[in-house]
Protein backbone atom coordinates (compact mmCIF):
# COMPACT_ATOMS: atom_id res chain seq x y z
CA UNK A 1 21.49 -22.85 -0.27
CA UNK A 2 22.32 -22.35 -3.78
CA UNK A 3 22.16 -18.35 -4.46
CA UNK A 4 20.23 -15.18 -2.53
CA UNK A 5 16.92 -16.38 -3.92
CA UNK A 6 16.82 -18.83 -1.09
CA UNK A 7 16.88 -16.57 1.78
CA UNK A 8 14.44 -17.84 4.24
CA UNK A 9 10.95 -15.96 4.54
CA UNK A 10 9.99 -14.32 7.52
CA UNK A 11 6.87 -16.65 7.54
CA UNK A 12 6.54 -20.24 8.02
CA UNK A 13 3.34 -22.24 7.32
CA UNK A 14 2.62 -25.45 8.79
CA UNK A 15 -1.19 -26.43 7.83
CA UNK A 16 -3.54 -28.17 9.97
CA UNK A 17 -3.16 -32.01 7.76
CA UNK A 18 0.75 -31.28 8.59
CA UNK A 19 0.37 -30.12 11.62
CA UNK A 20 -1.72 -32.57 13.47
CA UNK A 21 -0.70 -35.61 11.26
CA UNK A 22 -0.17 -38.50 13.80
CA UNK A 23 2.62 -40.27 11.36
CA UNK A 24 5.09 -37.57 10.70
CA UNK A 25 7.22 -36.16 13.72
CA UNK A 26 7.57 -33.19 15.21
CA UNK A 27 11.14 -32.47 13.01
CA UNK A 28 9.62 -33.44 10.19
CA UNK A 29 6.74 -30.87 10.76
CA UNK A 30 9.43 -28.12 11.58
CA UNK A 31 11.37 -29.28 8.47
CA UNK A 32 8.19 -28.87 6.43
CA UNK A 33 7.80 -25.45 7.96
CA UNK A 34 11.46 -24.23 6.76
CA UNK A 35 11.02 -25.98 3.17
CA UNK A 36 7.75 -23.34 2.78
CA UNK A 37 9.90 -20.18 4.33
CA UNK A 38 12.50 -21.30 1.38
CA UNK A 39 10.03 -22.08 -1.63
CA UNK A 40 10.22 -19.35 -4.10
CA UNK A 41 7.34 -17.50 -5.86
CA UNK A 42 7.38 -21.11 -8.17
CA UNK A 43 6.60 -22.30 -5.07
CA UNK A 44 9.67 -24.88 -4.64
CA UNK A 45 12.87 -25.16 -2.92
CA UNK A 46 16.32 -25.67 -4.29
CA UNK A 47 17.71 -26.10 -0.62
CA UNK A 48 20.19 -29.38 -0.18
CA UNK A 49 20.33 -32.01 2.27
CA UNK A 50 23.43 -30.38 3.37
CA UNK A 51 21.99 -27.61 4.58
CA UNK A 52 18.97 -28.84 6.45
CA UNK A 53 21.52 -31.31 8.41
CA UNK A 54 23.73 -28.12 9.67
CA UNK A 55 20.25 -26.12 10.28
CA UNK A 56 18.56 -28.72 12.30
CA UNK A 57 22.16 -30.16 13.52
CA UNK A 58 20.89 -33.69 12.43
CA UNK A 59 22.91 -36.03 10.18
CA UNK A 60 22.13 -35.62 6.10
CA UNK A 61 20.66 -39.53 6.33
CA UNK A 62 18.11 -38.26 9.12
CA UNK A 63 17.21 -35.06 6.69
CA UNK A 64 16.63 -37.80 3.78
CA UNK A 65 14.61 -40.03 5.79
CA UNK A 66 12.31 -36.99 6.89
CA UNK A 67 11.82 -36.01 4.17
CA UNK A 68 10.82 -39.03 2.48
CA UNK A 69 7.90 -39.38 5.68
CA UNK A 70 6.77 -36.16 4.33
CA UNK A 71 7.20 -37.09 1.06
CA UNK A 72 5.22 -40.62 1.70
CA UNK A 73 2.10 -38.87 3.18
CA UNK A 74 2.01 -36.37 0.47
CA UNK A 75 3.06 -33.49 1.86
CA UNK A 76 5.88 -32.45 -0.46
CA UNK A 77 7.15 -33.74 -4.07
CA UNK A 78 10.49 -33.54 -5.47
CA UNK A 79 11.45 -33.81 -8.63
CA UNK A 80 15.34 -33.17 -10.50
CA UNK A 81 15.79 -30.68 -12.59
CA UNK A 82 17.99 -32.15 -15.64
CA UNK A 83 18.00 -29.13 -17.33
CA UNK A 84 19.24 -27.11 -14.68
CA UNK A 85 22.31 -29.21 -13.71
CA UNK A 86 20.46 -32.22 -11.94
CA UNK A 87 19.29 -29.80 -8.59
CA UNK A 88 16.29 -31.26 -7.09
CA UNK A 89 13.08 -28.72 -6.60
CA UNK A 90 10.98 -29.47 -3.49
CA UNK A 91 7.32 -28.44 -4.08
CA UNK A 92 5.52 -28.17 -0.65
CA UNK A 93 1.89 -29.59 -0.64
CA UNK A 94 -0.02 -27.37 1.65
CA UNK A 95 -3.42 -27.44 -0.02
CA UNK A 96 -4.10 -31.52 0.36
CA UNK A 97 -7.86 -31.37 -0.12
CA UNK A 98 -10.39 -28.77 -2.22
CA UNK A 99 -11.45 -26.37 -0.16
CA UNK A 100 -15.48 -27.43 0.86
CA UNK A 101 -17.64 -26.00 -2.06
CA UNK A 102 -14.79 -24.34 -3.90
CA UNK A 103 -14.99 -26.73 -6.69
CA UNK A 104 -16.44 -23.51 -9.28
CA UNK A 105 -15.70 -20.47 -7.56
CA UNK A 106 -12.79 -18.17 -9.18
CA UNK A 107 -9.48 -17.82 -7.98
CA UNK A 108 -10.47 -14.29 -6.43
CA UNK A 109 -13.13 -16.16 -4.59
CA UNK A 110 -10.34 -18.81 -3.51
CA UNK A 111 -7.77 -16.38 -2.06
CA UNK A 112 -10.38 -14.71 0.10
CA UNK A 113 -11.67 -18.06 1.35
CA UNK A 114 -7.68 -19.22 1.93
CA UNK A 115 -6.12 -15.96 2.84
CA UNK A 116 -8.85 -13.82 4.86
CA UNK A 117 -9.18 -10.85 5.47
CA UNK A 118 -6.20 -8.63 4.80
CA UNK A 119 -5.48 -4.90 5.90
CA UNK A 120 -6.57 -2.01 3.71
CA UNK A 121 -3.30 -1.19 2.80
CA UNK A 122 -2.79 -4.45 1.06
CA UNK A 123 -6.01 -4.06 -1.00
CA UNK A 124 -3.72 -2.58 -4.00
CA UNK A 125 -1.73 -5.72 -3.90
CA UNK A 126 -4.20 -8.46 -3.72
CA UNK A 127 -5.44 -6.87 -7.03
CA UNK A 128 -1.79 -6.91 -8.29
CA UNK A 129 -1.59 -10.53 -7.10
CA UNK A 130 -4.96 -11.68 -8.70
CA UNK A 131 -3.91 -9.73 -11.62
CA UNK A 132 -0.91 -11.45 -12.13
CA UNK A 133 -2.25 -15.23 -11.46
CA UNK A 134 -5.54 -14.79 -13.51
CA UNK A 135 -3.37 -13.41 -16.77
CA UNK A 136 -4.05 -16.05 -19.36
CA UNK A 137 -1.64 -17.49 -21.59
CA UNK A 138 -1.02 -16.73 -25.70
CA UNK A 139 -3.42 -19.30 -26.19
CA UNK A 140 -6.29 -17.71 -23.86
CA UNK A 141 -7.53 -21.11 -22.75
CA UNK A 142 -5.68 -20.95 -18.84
CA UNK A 143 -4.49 -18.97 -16.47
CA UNK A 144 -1.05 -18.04 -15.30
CA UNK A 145 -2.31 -20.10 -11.94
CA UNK A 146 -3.63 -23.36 -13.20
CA UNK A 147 -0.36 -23.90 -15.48
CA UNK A 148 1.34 -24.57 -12.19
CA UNK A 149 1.88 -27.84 -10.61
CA UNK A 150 1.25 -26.80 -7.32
CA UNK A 151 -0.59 -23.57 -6.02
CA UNK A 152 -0.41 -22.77 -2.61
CA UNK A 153 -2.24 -19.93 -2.09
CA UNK A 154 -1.16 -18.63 0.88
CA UNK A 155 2.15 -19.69 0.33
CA UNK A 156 2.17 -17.85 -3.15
CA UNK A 157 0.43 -14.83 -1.15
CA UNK A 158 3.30 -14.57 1.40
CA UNK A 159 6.19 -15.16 -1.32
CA UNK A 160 4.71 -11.78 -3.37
CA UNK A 161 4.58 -9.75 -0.33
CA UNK A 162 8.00 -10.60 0.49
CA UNK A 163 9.67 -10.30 -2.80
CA UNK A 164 7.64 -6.71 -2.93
CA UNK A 165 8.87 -5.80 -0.12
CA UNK A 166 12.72 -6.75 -0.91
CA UNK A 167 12.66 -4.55 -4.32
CA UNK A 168 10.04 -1.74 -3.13
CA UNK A 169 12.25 1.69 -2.56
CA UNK A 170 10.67 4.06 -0.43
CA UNK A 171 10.42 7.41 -2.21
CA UNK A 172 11.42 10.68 -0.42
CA UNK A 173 13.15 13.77 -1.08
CA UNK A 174 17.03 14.10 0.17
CA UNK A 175 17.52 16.22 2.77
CA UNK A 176 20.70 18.54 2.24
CA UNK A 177 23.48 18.30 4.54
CA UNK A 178 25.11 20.69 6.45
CA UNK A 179 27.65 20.92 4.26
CA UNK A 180 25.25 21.68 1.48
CA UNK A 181 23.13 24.40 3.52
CA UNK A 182 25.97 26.64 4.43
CA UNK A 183 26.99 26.74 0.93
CA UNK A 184 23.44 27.90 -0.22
CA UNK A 185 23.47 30.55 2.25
CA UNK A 186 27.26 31.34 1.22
CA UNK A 187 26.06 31.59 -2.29
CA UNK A 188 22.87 33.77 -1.34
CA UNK A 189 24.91 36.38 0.55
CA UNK A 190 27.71 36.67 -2.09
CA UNK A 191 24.65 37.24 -4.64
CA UNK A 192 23.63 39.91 -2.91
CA UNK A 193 26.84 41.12 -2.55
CA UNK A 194 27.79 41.60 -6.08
CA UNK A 195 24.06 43.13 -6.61
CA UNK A 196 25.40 46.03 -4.00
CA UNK A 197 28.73 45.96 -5.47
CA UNK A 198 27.43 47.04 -8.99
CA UNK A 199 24.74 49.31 -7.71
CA UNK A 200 27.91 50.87 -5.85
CA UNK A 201 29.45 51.75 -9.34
CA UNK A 202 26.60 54.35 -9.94
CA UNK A 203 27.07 57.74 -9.42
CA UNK A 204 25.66 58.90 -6.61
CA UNK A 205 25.76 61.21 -3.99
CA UNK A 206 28.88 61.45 -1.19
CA UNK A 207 25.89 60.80 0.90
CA UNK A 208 24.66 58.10 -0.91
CA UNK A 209 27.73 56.70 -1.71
CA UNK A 210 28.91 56.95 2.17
CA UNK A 211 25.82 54.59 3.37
CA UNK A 212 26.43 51.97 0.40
CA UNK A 213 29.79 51.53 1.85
CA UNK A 214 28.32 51.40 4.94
CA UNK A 215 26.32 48.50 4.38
CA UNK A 216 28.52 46.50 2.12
CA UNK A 217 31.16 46.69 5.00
CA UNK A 218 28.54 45.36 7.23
CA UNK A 219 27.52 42.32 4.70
CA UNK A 220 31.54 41.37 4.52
CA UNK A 221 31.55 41.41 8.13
CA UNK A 222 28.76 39.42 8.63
CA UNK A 223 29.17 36.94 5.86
CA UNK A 224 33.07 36.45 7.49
CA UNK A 225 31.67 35.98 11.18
CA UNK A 226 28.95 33.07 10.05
CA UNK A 227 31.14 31.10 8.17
CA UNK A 228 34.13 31.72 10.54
CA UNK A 229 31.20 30.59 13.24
CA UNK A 230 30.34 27.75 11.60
CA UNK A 231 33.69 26.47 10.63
CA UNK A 232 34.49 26.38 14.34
CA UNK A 233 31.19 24.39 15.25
CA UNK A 234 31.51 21.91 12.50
């Protein structure tokens, strides 16, 4: 595969013309399967014979001749890309026929009649999704969608979700360390500390003075035995 783009998707879609298509073969099917888990949110793949012949473990002539049966009963199109240093783009043909009655409805109407229904927590991205496809161009006369030359729509549907998922960072507050508590606490106790320590420098009583001592002697001792403690447990 040429660069990270082309990592395989966790889903694979075979549709029903592919799948129970009494010309291609069962490779070919699982070959047109992995050519949809690589297709990008463009909705082609960049992958090379080469590496179809060491996934399958079939020679690169077998890959080209499978391909071409797909190819022949219109289930993919390839094209080279000149421009981009003569790699060839396989576009995966999953939608074959209109869907019955779809001929007017609106691309909102189209992914619920392709895609189903989806969970509720997916209900913000299907409007991100639509959002995105229905933008129209500078000129206002199409929409992102229909300047494609293929749209799969569930294809398209599972490519978002994925790439969503790859640059989505979960949000959450760091926890502090160990490390990082015991030197809060460390800080606390010296604060109070130095609060005694300069109360301790007014005059006071012998009395007075006698139980400030008192206690400051106890918050040394105590502040040495917890971090001495907690050295040794560490």
């Amino acid at each position: 595969m040429e660069n990270e783009k082309e990592r395989p998707s966790f889903w694979a879609i075979i549709p029903a013309t592919v799948r129970y298509d009494d010309v291609v073969g069962s490779t070919a099917k699982l070959l047109f399967a992995e050519i949809t888990a690589l297709s990008n949110q463009e909705g082609y793949c960049w992958a090379s014979n080469q590496y179809f012949a060491e996934l399958f473990k079939i020679s690169i002539t077998q890959v080209s001749r499978l391909i071409k049966s797909l190819e022949d009963r219109g289930f993919l199109k390839s094209e080279v890309d000149r421009a981009g240093g003569n790699l060839r783009k396989i576009y995966p043909q999953i939608i074959t026929e209109p869907v019955k009655g779809s001929g007017n409805k609106s691309f909102k109407e189209k992914f619920d009649d392709l895609v189903g229904s989806i969970p509720a927590d997916l209900y913000e991205e299907r409007k991100a999704f639509i959002d995105y496809w229905t933008a129209k161009n500078d000129g206002g006369k199409k929409e992102h969608w229909q300047k494609q030359k293929t749209f799969a729509m569930r294809q398209r549907w599972s490519t978002w979700l994925r790439n969503n998922k790859k640059w989505a960072k979960p949000e959450y507050k760091k926890l502090p360390s160990d490390s990082e508590i015991r030197q809060e606490n460390k800080k606390q106790v010296e604060t109070e500390t130095q609060r005694m320590i300069r109360e301790a420098k007014v005059e006071r009583t012998p009395e007075e003075q006698a139980r400030i001592n008192k206690h400051l002697a106890e918050m040394r001792k105590k502040l040495s035995n917890k971090f001495t403690y907690e050295h040794k447990g560490s």
